[in-house]
C-alpha atoms as a PDB file:
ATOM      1  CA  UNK A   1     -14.430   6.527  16.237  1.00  0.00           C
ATOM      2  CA  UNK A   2     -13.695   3.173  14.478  1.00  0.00           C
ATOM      3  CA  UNK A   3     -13.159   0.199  16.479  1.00  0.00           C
ATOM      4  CA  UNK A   4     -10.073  -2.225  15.896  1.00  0.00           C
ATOM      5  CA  UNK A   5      -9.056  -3.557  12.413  1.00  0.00           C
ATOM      6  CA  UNK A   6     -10.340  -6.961  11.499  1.00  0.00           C
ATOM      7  CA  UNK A   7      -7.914  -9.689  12.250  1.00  0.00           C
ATOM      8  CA  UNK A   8      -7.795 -10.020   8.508  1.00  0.00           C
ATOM      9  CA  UNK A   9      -6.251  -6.763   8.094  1.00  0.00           C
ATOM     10  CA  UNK A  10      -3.829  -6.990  10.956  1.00  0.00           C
ATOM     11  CA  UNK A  11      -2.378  -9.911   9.451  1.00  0.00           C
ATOM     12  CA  UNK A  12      -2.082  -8.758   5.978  1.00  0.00           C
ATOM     13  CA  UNK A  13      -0.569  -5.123   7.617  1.00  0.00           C
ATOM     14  CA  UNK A  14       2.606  -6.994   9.512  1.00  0.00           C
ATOM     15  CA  UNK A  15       3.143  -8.349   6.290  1.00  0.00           C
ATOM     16  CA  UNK A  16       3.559  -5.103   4.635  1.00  0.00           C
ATOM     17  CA  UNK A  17       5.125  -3.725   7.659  1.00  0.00           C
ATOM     18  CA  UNK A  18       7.677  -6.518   6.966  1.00  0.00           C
ATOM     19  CA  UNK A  19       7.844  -6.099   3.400  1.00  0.00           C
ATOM     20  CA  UNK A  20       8.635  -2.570   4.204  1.00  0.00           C
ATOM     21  CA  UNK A  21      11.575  -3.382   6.343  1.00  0.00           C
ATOM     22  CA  UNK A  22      12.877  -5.800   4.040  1.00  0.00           C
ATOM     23  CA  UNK A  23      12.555  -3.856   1.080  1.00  0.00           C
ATOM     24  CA  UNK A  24      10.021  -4.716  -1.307  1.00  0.00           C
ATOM     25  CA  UNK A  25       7.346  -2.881  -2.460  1.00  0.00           C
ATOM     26  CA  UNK A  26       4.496  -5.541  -2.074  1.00  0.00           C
ATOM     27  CA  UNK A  27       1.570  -3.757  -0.214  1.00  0.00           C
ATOM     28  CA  UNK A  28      -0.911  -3.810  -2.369  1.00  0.00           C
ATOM     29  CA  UNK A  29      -0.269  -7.147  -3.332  1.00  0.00           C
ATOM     30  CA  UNK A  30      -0.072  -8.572   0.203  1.00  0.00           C
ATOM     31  CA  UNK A  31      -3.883  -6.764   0.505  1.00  0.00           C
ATOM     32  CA  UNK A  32      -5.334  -8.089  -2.439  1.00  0.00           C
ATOM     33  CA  UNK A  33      -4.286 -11.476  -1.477  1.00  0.00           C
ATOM     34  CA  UNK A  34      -5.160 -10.905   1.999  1.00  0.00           C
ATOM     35  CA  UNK A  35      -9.093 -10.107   0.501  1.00  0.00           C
ATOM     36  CA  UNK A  36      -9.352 -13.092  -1.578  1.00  0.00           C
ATOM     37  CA  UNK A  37      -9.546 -15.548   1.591  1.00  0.00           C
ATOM     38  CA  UNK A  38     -11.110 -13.036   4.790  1.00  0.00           C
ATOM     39  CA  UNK A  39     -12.784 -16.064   6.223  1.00  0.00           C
ATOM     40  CA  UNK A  40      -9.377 -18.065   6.448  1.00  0.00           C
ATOM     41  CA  UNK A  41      -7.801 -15.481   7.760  1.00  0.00           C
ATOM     42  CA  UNK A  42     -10.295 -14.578  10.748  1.00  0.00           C
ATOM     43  CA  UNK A  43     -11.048 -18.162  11.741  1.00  0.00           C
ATOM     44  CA  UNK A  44      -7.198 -19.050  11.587  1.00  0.00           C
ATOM     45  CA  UNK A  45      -5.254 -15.780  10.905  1.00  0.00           C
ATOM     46  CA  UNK A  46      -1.500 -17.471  11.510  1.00  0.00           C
ATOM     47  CA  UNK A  47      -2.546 -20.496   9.389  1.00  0.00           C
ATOM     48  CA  UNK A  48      -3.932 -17.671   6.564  1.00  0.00           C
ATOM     49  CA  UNK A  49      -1.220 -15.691   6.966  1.00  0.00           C
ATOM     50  CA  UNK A  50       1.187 -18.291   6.080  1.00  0.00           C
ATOM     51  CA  UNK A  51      -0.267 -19.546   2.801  1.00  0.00           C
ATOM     52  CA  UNK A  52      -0.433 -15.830   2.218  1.00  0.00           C
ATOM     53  CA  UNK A  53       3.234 -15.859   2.251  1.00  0.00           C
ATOM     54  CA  UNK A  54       3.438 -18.692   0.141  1.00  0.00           C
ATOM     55  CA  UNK A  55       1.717 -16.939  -2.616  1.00  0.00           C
ATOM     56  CA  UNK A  56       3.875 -13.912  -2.042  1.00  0.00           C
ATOM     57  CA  UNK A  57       6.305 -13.240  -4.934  1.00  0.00           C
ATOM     58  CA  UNK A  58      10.034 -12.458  -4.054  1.00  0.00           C
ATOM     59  CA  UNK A  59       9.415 -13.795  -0.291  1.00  0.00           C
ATOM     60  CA  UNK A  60       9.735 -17.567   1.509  1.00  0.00           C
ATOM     61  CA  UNK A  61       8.865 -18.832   4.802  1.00  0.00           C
ATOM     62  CA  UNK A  62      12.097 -19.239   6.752  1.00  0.00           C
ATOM     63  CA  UNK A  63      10.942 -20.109   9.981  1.00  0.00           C
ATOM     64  CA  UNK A  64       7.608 -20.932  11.736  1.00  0.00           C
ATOM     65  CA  UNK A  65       7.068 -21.169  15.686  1.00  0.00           C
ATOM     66  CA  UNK A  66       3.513 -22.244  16.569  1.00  0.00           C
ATOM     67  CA  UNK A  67       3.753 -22.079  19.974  1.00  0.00           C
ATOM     68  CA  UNK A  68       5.021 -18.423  20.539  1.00  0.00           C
ATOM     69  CA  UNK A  69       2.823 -17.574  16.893  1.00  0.00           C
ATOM     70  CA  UNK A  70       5.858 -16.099  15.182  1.00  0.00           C
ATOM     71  CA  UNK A  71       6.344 -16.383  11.194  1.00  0.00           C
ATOM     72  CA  UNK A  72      10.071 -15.834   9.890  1.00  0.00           C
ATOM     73  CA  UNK A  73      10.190 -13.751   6.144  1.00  0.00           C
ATOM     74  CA  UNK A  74      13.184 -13.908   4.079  1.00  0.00           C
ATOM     75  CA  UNK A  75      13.529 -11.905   1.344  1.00  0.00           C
ATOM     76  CA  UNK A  76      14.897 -14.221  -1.657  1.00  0.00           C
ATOM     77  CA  UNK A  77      16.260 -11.372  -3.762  1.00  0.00           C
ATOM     78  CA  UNK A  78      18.977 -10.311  -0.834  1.00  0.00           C
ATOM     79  CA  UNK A  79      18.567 -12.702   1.961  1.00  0.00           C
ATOM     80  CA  UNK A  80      16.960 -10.318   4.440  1.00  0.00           C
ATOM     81  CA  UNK A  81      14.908 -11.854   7.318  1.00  0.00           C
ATOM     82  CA  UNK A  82      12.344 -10.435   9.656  1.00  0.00           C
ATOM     83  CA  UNK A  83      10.140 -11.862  12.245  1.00  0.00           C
ATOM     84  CA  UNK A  84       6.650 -11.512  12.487  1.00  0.00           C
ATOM     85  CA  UNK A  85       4.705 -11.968  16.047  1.00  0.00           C
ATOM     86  CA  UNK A  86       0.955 -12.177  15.717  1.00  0.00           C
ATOM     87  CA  UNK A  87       0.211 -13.311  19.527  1.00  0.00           C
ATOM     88  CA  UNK A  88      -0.922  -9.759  20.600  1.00  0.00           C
ATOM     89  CA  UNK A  89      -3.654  -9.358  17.132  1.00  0.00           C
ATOM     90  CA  UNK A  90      -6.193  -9.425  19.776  1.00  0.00           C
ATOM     91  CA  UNK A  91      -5.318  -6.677  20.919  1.00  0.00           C
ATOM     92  CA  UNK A  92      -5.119  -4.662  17.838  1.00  0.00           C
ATOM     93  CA  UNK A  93      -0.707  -5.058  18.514  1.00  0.00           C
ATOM     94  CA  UNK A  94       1.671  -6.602  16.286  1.00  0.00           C
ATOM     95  CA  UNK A  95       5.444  -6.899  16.740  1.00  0.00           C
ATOM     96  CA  UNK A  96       8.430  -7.785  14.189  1.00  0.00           C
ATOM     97  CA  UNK A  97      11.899  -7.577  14.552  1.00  0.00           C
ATOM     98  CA  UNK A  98      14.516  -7.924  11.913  1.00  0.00           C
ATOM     99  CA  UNK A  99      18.610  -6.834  11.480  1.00  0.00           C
ATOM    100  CA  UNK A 100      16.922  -3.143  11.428  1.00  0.00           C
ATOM    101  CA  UNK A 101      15.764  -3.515  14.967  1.00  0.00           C
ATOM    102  CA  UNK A 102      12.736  -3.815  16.749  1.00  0.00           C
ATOM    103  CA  UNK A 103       8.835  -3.171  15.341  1.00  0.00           C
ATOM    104  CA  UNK A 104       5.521  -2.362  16.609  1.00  0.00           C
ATOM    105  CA  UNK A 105       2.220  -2.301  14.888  1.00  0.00           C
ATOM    106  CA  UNK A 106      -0.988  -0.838  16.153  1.00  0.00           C
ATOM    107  CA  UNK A 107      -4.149   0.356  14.584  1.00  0.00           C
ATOM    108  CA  UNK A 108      -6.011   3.108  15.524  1.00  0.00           C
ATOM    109  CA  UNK A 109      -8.926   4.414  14.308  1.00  0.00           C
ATOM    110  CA  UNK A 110      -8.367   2.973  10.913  1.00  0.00           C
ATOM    111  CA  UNK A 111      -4.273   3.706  10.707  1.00  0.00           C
ATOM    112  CA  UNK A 112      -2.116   1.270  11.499  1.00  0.00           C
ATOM    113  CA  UNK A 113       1.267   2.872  12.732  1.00  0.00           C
ATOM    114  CA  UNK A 114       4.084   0.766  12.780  1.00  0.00           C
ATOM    115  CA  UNK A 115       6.967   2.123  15.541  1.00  0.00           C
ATOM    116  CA  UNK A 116      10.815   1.593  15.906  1.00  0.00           C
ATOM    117  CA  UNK A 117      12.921   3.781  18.057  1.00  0.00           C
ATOM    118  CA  UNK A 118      14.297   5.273  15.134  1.00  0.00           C
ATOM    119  CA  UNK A 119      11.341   6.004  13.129  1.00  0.00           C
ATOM    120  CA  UNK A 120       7.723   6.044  13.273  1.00  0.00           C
ATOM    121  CA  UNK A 121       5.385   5.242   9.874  1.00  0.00           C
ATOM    122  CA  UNK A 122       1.430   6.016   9.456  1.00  0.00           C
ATOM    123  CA  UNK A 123      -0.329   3.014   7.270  1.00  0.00           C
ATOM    124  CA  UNK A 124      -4.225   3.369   6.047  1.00  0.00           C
ATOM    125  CA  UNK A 125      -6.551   1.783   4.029  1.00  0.00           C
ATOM    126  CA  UNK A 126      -9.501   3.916   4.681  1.00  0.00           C
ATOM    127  CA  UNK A 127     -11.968   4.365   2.112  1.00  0.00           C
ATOM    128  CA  UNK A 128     -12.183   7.562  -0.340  1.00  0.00           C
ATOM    129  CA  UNK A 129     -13.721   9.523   2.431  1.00  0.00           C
ATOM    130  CA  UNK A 130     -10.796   9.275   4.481  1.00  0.00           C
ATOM    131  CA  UNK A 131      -8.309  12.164   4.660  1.00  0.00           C
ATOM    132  CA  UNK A 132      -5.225  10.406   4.668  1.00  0.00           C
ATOM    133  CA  UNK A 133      -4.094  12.003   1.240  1.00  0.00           C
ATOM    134  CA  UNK A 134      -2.922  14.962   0.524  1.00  0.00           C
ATOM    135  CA  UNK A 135      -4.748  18.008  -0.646  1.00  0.00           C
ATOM    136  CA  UNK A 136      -2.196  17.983  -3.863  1.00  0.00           C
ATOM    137  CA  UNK A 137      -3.162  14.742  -4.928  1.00  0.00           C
ATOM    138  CA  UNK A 138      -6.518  15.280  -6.922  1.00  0.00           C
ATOM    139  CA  UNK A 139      -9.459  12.243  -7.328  1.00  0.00           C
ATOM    140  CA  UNK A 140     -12.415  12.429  -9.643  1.00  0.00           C
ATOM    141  CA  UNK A 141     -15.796  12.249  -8.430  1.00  0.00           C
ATOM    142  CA  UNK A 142     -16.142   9.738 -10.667  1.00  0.00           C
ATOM    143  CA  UNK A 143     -13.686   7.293  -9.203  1.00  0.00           C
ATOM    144  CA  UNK A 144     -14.349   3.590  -7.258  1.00  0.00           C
ATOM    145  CA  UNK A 145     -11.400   3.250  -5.401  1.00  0.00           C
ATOM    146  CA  UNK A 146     -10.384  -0.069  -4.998  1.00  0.00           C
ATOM    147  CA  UNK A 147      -7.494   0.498  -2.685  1.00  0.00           C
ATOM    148  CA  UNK A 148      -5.591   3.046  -0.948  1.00  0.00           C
ATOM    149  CA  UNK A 149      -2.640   3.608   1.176  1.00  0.00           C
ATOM    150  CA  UNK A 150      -0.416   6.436   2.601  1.00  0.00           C
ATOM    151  CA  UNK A 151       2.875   6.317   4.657  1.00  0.00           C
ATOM    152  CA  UNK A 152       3.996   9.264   6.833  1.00  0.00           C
ATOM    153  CA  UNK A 153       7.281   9.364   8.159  1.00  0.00           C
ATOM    154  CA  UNK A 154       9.732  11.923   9.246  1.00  0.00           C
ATOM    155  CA  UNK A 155      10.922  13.130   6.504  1.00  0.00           C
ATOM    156  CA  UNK A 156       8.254  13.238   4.040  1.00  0.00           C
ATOM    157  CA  UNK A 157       4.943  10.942   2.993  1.00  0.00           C
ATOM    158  CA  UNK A 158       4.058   8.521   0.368  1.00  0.00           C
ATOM    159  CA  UNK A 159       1.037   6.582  -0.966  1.00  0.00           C
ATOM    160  CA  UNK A 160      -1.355   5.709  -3.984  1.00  0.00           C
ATOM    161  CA  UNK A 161      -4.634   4.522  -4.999  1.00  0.00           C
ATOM    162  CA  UNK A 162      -6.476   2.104  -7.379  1.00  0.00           C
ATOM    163  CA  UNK A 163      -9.091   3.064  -9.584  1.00  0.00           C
ATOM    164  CA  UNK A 164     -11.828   2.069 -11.813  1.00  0.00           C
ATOM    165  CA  UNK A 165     -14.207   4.853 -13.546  1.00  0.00           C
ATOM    166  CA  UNK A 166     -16.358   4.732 -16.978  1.00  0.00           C
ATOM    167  CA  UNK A 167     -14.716   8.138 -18.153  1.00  0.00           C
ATOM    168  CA  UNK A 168     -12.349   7.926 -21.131  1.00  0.00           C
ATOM    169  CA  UNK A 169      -8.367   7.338 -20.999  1.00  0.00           C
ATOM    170  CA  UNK A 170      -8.478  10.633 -22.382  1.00  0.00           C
ATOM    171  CA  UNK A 171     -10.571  12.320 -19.942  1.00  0.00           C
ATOM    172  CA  UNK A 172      -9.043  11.247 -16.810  1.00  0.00           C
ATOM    173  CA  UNK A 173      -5.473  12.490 -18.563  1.00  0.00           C
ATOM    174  CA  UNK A 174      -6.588  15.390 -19.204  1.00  0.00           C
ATOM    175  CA  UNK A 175      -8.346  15.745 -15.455  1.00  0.00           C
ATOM    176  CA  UNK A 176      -4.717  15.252 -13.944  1.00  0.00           C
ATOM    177  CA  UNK A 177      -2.811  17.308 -16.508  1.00  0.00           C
ATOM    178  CA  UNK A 178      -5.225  20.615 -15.779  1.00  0.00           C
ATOM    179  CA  UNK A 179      -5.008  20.441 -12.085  1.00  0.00           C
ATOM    180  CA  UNK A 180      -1.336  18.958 -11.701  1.00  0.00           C
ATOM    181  CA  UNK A 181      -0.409  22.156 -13.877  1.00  0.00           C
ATOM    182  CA  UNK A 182      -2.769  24.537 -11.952  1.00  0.00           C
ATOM    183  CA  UNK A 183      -0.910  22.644  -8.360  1.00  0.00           C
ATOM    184  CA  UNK A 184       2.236  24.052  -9.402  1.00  0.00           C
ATOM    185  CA  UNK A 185       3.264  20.613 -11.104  1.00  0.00           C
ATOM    186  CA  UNK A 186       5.234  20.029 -14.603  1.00  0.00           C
ATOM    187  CA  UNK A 187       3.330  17.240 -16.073  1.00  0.00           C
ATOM    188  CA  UNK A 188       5.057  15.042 -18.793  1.00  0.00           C
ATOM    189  CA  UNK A 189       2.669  12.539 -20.215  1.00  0.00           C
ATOM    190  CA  UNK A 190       3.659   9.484 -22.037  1.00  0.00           C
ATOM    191  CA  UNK A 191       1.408   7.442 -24.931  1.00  0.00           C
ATOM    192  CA  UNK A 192       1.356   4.260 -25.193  1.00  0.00           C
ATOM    193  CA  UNK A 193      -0.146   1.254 -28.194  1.00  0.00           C
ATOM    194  CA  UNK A 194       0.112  -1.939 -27.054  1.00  0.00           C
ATOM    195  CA  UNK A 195      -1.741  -4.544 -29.134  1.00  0.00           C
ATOM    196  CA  UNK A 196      -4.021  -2.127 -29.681  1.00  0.00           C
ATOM    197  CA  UNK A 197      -4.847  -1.125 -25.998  1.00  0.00           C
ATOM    198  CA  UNK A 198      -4.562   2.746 -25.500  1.00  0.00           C
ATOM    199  CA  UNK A 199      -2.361   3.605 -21.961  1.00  0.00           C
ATOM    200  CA  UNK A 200      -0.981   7.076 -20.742  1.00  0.00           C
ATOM    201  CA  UNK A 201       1.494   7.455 -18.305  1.00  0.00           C
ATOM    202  CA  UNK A 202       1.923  10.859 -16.182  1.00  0.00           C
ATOM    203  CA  UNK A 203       4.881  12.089 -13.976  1.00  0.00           C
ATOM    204  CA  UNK A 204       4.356  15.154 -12.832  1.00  0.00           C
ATOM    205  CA  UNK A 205       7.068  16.691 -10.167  1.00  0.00           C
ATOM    206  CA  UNK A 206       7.202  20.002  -8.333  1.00  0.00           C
ATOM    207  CA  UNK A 207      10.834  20.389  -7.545  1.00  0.00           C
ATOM    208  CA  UNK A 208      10.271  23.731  -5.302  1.00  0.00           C
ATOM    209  CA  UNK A 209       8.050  21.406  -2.886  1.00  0.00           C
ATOM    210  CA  UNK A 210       9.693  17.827  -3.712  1.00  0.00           C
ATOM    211  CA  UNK A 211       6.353  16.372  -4.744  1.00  0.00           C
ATOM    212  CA  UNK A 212       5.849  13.703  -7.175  1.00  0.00           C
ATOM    213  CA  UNK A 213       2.810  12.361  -8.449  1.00  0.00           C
ATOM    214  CA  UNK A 214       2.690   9.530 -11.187  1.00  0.00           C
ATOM    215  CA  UNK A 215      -0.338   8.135 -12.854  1.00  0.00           C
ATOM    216  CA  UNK A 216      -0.968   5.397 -15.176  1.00  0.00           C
ATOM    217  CA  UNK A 217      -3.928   5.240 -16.831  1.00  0.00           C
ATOM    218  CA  UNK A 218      -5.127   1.847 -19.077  1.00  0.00           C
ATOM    219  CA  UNK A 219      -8.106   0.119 -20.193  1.00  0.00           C
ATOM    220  CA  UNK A 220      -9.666  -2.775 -18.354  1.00  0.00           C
ATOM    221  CA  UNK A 221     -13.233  -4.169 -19.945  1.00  0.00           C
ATOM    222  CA  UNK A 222     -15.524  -1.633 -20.342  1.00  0.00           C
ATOM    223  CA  UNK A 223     -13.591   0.442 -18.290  1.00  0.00           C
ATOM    224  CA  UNK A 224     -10.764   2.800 -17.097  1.00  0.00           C
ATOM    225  CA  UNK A 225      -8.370   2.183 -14.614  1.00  0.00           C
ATOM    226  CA  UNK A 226      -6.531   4.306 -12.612  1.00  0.00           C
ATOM    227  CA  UNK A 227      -2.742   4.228 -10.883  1.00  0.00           C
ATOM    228  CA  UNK A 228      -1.807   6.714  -8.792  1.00  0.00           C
ATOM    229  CA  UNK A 229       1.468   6.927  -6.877  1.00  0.00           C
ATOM    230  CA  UNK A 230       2.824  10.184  -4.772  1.00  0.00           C
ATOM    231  CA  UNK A 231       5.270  10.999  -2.966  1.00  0.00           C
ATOM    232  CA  UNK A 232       6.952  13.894  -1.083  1.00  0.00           C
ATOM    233  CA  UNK A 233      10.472  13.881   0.402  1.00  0.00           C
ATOM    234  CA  UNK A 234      12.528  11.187   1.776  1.00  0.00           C
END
């Protein structure tokens, strides 16, 4: 069993857990950032998390309470607020609260679920070992995940990954167009030329099963990297 997340990830997990109940689709950006300055963020994780939020496109500080450790989001693009509480990290417990109601965070074993009484959703960042995805979502051998995710909720499930592997634009296409098809899927890639960079885009959907899986695949050095979204359901 895994023990508690770092405080690192804790903070930079109620700020997705906000982002998600504000609207914006920021996770990945909010870990990223969150990786870039670990040491901050464990020695002085309310501190960190706050010029984390400065840096965060689309989202201002509207409040900050020392004393009880709170942090106050706003949302620039439509004004909504939520509240972050970072007193219980500790303890592997977060709370937020917002016009939507009241939140809880808590990892556990390497998810982070994040609780209202209307609704309850699963966050990880495990590595590629974990299990988090599902089995319709195929990954190369070949693959160095960078960074994962995967939301569960009640009435469907949602994620993506990061890539970087030394096989061809071409090859990993192909890869996801033969077993997307043999999944059941109806795969519709897209080619792209953009100053002379090669990119192909896939959206494949199973309408029977309301899965969706897109990938974009571009060039990066020596490289190719790999975008995956899914999603199934609400």
């Amino acid at each position: 069993m895994n023990g508690p997340l770092p405080k690192w990830k804790r903070v930079a997990l109620a700020c997705v857990a906000a982002a998600i109940v504000v609207g914006l689709g920021s996770a990945w950006w909010v870990l990223h950032r969150a990786r870039q300055f670990v040491s901050d963020l464990e020695n002085n994780p309310v501190a960190a998390a706050r010029v984390l939020i400065s840096r965060w496109p689309e989202i201002e500080e509207a409040g900050f309470n020392e004393d009880e450790g709170t942090i106050t989001l706003r949302n620039t693009t439509n004004g909504k607020e939520v509240t972050v509480g970072l007193n219980a990290m500790n303890e592997g417990r977060l709370s937020f609260s917002s016009e939507s109601g009241e939140f809880t965070v808590e990892d556990a074993d390497g998810v982070v679920h994040i609780t209202s009484d209307k609704a309850k959703l699963s966050f990880s960042t495990a590595d590629r070992s974990g299990t988090e995805f599902p089995d319709w979502v195929p990954l190369h051998d070949s693959f160095e995940i960078e960074g994962r995710h995967a939301l569960k909720h009640d009435t469907g499930t949602s994620g993506g990954f990061n890539a970087l592997t030394g096989r061809s634009i071409e090859e990993v296409a192909d890869f996801y167009d033969h077993n997307l098809t043999i999944l059941g899927f109806e795969v519709l890639p897209t080619r792209f030329l953009n100053a002379g960079n090669p990119s192909i885009l896939l959206t494949a959907e199973d309408r029977t099963t309301e899965r969706m899986v897109v990938v974009n695949i571009t060039t990066e050095a020596t490289k190719t990297r790999v975008a995956l979204t899914f999603n199934q359901g609400g």
